[in-house]
N, C-alpha and C. Protein backbone atom coordinates (compact mmCIF):
# COMPACT_ATOMS: atom_id res chain seq x y z
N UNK A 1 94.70 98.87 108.70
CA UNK A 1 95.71 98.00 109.30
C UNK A 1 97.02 98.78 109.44
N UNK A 2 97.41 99.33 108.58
CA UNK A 2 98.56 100.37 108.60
C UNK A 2 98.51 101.61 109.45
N UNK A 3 97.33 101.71 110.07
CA UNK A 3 97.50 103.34 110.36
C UNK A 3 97.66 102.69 112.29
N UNK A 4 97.10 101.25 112.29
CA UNK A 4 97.14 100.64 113.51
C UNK A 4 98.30 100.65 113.98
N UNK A 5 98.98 100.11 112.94
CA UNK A 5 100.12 99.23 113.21
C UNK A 5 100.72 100.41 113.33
N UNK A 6 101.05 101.46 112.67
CA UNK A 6 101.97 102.39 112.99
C UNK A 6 101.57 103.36 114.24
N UNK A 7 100.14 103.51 114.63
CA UNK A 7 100.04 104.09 116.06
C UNK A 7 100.62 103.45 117.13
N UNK A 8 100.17 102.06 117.13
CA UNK A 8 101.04 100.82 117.71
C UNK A 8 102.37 101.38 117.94
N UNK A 9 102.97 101.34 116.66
CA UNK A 9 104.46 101.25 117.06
C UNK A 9 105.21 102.61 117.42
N UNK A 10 104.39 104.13 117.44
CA UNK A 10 104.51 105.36 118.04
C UNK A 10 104.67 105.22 119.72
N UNK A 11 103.77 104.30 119.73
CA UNK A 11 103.51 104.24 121.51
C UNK A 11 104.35 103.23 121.88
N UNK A 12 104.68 102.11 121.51
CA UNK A 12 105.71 100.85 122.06
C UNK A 12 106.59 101.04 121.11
N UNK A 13 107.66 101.44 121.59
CA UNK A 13 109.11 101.30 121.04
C UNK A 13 110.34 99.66 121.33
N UNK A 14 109.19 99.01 122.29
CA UNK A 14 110.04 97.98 123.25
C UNK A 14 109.30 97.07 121.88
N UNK A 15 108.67 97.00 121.03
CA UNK A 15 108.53 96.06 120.28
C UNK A 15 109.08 95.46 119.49
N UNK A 16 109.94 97.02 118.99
CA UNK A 16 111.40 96.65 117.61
C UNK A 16 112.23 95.13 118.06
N UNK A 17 112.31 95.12 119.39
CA UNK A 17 113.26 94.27 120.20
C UNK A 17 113.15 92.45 119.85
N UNK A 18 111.91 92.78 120.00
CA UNK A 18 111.46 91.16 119.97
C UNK A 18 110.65 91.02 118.39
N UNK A 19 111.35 89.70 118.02
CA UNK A 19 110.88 89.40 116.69
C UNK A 19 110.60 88.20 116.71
N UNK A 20 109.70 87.48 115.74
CA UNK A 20 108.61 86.40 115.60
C UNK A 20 109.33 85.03 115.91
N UNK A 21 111.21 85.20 115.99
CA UNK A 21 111.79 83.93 116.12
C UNK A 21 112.08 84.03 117.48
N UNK A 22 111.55 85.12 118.21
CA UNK A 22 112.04 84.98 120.04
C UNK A 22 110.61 84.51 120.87
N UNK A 23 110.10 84.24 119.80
CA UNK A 23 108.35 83.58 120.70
C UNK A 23 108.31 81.99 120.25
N UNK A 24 107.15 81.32 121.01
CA UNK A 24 106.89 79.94 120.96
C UNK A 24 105.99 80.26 119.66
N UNK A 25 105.99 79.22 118.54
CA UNK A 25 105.50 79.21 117.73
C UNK A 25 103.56 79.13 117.91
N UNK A 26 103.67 78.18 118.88
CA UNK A 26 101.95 77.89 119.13
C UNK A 26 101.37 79.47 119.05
N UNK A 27 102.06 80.63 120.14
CA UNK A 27 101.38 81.39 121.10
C UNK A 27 101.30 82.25 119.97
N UNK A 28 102.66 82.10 118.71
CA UNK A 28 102.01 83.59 118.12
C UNK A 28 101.43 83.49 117.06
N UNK A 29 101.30 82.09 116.21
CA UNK A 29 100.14 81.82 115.52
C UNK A 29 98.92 81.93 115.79
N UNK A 30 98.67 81.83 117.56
CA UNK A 30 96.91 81.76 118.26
C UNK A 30 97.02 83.43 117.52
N UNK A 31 98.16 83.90 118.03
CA UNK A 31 97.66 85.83 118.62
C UNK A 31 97.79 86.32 116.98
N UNK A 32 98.61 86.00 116.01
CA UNK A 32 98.15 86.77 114.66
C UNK A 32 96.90 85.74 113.71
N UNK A 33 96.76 84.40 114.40
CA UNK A 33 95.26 84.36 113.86
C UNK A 33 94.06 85.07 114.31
N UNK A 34 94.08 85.87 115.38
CA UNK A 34 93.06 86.42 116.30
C UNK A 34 93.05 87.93 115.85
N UNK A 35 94.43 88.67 114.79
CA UNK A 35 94.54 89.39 114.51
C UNK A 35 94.12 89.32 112.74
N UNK A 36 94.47 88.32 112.10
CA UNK A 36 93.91 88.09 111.04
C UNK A 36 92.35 88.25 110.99
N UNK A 37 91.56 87.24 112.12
CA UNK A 37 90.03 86.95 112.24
C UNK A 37 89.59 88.83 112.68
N UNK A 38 90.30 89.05 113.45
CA UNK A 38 89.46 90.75 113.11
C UNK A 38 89.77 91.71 112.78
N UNK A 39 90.79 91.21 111.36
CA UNK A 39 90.97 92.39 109.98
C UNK A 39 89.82 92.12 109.14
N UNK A 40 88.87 93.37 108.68
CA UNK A 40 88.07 93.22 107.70
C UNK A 40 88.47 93.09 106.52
N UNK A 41 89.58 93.52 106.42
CA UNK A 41 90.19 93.06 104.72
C UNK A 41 91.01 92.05 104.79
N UNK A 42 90.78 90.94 105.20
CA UNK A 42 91.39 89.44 104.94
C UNK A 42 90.20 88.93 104.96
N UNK A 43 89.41 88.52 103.71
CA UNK A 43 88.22 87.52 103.47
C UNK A 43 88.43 86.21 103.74
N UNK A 44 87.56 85.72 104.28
CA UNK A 44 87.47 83.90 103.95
C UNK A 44 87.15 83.99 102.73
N UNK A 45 87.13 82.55 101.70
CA UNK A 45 86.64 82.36 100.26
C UNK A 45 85.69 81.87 101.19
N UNK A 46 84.61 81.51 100.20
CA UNK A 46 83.36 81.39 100.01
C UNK A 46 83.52 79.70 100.40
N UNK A 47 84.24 79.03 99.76
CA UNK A 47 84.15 77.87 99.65
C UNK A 47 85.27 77.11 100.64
N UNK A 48 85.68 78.10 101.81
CA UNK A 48 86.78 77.64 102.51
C UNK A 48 86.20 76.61 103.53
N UNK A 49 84.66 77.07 103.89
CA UNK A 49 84.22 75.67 104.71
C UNK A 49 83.73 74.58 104.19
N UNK A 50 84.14 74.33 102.58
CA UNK A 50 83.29 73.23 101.99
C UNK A 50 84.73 71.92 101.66
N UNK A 51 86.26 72.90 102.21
CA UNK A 51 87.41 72.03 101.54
C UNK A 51 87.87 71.27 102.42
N UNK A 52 88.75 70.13 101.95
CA UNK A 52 89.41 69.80 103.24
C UNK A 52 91.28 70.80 102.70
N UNK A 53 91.99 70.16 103.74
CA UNK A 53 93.43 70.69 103.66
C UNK A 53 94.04 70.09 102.72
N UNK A 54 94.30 68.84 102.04
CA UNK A 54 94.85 68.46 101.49
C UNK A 54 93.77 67.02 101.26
N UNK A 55 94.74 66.06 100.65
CA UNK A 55 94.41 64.71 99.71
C UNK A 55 94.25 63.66 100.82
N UNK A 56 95.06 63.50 101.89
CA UNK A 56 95.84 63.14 102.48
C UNK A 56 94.44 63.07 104.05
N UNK A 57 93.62 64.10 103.92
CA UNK A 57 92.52 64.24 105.16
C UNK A 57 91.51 63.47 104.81
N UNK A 58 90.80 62.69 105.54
CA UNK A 58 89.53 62.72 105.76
C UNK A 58 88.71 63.14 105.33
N UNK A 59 88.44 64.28 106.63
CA UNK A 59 87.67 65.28 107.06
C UNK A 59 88.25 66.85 107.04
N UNK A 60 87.09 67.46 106.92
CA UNK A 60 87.54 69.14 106.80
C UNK A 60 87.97 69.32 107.99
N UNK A 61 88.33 70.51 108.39
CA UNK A 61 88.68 70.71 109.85
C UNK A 61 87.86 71.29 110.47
N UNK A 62 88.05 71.01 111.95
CA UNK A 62 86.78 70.99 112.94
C UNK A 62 86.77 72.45 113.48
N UNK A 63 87.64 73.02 113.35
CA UNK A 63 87.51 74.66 113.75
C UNK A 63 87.05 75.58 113.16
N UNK A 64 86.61 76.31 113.53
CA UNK A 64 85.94 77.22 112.28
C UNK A 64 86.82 78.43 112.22
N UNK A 65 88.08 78.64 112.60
CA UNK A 65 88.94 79.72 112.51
C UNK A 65 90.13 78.96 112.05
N UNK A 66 90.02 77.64 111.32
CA UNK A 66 91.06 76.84 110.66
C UNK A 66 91.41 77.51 109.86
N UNK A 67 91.11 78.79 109.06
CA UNK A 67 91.64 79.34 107.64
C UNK A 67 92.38 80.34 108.36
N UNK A 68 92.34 80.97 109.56
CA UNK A 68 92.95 82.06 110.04
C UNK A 68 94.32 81.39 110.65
N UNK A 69 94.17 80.50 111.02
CA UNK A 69 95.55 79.76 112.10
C UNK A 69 96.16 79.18 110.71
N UNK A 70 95.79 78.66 109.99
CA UNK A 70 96.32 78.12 108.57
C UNK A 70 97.33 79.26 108.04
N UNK A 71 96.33 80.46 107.61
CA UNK A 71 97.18 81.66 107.39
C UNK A 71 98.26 82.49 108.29
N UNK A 72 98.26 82.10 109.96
CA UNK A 72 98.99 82.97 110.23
C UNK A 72 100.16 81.40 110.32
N UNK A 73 100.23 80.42 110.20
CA UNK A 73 101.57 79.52 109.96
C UNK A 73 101.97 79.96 108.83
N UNK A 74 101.29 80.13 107.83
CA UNK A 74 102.12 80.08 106.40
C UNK A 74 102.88 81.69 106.42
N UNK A 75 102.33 82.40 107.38
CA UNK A 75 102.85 83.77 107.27
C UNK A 75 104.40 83.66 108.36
N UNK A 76 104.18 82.74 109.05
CA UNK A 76 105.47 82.69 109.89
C UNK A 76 106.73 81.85 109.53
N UNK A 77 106.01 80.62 108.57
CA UNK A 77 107.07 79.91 107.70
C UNK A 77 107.55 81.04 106.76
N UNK A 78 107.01 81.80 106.13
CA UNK A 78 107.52 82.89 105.22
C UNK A 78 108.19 83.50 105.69
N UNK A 79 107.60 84.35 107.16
CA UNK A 79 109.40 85.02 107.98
C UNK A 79 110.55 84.28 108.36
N UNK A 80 110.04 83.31 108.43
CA UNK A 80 111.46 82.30 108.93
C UNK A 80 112.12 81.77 107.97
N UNK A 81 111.59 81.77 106.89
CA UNK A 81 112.50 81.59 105.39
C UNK A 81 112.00 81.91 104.38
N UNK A 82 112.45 83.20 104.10
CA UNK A 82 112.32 84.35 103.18
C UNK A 82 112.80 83.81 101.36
N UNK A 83 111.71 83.67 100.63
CA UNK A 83 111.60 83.32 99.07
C UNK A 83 110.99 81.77 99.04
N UNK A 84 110.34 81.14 100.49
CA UNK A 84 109.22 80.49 100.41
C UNK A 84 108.20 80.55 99.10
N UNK A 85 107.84 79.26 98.32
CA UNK A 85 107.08 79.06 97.50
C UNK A 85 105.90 78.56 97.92
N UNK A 86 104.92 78.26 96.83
CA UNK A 86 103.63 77.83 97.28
C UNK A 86 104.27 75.97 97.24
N UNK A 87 105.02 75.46 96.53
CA UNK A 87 105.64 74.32 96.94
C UNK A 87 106.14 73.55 98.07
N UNK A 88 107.12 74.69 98.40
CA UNK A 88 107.69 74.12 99.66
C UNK A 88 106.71 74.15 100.73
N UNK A 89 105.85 75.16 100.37
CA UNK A 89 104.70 75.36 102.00
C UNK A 89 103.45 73.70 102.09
N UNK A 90 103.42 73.68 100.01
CA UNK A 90 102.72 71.91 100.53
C UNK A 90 103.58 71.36 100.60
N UNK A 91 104.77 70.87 100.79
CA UNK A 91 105.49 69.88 101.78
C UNK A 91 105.14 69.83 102.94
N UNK A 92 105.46 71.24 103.64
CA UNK A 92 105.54 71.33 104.68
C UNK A 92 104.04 71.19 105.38
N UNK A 93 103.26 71.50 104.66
CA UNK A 93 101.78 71.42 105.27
C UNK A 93 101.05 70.44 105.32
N UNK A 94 101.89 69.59 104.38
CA UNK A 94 101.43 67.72 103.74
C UNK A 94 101.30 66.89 105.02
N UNK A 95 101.08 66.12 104.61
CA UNK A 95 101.20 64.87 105.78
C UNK A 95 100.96 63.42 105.00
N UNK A 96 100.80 62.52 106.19
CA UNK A 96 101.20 61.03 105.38
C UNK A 96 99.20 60.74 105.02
N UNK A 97 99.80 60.13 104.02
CA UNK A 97 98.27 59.27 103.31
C UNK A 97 98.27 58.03 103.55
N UNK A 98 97.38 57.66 104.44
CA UNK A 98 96.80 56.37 104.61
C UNK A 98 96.44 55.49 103.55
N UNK A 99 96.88 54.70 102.82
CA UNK A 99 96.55 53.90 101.41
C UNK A 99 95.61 52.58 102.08
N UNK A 100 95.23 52.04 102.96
CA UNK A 100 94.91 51.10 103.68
C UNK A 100 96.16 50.23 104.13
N UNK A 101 95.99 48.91 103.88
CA UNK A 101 97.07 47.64 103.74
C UNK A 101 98.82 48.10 103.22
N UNK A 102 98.34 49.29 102.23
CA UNK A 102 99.22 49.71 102.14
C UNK A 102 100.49 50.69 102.52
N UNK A 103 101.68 50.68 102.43
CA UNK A 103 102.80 51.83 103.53
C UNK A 103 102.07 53.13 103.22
N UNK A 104 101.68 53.71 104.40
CA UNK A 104 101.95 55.13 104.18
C UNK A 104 102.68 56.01 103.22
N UNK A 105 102.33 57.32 102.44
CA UNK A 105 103.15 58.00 101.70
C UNK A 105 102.98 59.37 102.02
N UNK A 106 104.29 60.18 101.57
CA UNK A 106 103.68 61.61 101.89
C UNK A 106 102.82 62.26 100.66
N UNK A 107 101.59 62.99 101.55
CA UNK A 107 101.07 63.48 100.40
C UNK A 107 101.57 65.22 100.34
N UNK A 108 101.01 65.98 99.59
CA UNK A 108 101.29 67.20 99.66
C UNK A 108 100.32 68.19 100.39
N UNK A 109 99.91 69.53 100.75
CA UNK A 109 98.99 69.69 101.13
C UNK A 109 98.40 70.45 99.71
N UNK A 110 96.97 71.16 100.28
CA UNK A 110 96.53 71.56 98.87
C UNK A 110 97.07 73.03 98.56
N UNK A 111 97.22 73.15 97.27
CA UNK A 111 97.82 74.13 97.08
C UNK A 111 97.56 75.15 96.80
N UNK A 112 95.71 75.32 96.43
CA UNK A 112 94.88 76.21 95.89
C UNK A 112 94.63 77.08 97.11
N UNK A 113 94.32 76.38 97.82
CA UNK A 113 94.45 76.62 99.73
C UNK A 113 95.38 77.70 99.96
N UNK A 114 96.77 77.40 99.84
CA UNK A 114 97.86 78.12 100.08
C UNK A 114 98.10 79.02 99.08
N UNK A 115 98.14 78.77 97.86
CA UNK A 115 97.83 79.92 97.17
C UNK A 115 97.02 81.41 97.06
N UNK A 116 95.58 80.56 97.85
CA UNK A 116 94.58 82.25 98.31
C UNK A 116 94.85 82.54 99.26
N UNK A 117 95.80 81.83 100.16
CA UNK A 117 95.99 82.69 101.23
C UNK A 117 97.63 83.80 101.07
N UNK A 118 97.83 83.25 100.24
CA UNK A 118 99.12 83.54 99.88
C UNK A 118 98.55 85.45 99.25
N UNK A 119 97.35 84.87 98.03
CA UNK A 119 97.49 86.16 97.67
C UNK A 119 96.39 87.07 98.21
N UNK A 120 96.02 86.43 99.21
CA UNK A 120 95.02 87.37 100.08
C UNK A 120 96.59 88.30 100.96
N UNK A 121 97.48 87.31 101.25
CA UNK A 121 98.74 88.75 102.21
C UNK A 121 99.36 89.49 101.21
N UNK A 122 99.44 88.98 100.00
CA UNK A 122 100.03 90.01 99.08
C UNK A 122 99.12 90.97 98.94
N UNK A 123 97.34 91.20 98.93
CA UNK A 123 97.02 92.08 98.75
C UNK A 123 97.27 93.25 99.71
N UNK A 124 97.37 92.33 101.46
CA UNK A 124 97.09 93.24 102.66
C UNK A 124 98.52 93.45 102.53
N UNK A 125 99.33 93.91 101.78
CA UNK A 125 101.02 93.54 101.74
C UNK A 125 101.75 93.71 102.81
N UNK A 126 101.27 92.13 103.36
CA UNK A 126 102.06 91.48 104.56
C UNK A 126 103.21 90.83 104.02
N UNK A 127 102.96 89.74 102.65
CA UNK A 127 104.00 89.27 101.66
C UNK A 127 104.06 89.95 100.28
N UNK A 128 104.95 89.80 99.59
CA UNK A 128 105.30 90.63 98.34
C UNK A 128 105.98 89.10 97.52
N UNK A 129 106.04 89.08 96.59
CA UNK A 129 106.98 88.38 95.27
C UNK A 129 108.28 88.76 95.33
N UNK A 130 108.95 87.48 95.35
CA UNK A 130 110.27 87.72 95.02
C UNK A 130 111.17 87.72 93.42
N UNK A 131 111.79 88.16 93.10
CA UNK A 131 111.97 88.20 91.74
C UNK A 131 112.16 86.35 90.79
N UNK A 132 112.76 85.60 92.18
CA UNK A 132 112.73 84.29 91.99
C UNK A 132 111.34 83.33 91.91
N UNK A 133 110.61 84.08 92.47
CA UNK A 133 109.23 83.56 92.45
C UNK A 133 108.32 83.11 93.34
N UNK A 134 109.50 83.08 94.68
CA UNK A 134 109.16 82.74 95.83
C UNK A 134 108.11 84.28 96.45
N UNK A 135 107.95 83.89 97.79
CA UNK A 135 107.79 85.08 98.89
C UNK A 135 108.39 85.27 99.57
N UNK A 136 108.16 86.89 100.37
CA UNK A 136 108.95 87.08 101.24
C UNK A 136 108.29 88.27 101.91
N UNK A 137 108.67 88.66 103.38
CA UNK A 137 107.84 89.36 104.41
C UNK A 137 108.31 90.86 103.72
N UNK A 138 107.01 91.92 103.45
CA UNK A 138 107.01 93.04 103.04
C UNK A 138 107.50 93.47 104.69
N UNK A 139 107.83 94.88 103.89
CA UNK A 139 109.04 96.15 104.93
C UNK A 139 107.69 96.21 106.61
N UNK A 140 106.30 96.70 105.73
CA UNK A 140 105.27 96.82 106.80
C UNK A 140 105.04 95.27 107.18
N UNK A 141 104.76 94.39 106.58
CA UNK A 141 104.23 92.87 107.13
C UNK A 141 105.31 92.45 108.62
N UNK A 142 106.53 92.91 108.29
CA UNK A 142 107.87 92.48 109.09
C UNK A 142 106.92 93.36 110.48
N UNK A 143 106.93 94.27 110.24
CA UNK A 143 106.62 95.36 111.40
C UNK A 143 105.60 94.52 112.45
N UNK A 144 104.53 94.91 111.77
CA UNK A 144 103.25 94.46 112.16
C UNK A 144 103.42 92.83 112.67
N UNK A 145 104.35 92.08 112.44
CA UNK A 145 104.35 90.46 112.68
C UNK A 145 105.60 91.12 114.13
N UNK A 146 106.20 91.66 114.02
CA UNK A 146 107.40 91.49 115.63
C UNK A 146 106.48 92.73 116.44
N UNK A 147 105.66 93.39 115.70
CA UNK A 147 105.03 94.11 117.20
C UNK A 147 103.70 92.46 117.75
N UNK A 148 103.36 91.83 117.12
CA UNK A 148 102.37 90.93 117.55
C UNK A 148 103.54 90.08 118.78
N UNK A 149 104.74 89.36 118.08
CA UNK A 149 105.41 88.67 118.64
C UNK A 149 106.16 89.48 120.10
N UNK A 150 106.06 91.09 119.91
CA UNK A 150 106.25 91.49 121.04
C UNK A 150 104.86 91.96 122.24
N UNK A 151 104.15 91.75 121.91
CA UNK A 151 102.50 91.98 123.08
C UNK A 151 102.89 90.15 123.15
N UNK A 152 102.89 88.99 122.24
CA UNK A 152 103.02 88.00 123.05
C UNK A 152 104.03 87.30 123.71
N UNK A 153 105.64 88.05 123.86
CA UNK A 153 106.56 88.15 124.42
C UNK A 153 105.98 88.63 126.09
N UNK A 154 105.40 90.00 125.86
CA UNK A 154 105.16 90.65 127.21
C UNK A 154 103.95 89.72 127.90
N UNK A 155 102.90 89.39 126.69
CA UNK A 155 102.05 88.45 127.81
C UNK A 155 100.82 89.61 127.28
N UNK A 156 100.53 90.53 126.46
CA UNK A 156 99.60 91.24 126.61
C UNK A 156 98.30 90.35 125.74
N UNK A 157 98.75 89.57 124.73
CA UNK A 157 97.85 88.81 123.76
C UNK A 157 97.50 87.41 124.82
């Protein structure tokens, strides 16, 4: 992944330019889940098609590249606010629980979820630990995330 990313960025210099907050969120979650799904060193768990997302679902999800688009949001909430926890990401990933008769509440999302994906990027060190406890986008992860956001700036992804 590193030796990519840095041939990558030998040959496009126009990439430095554009970073992950000058793209539509949809387009560059599709294009670094499509980049996640064909890194060999980012595993699915074993048991990722047996979970749902949270408390709060139903049903599991109907995609079968749900763990890759899962992972490349939580990787873009992390660039966009740097010392992100596995907390704040189940807020943000939560949604409301249907009680029946009863009001809606928010639930959280799951956190075991976000956690392996969390330390599946710390291994590929896309994210690193912050001394506070949070995360935050490693020196290479930064790279490799604004050259993606720049091929889907130009339109090449």
């Amino acid at each position: 992944l590193l030796q990519s990313i840095n041939r990558i960025m030998a040959e496009e210099n126009t990439a430095k330019s554009i970073t992950v907050r000058d793209v539509k969120a949809e387009e560059f979650i599709a294009a670094y889940a499509e980049v996640l799904k064909n890194n060999d060193k980012f595993v699915v768990p074993k048991w990722a098609d047996l979970v749902k997302t949270g408390v709060h679902k139903e049903l599991a999800p109907y995609d079968p590249d749900w763990y890759f688009v899962r992972a490349a949001a939580i990787v873009r909430k992390v660039y966009l606010r740097q010392g992100t926890g596995v907390g704040a990401l189940k807020k943000r990933f939560g949604g409301n629980y249907r009680r029946g008769a009863a009001p809606e509440r928010h639930q959280d999302a799951a956190g075991g979820l976000i956690r392996s994906i969390l330390i599946t990027l710390d291994d590929l060190k896309i994210t690193e630990k912050t001394e506070k406890g949070g995360r935050r986008i490693s020196r290479i992860g930064q790279q490799a995330l604004d050259l993606v956001a720049g091929q889907v700036a130009r339109g090449e992804v």
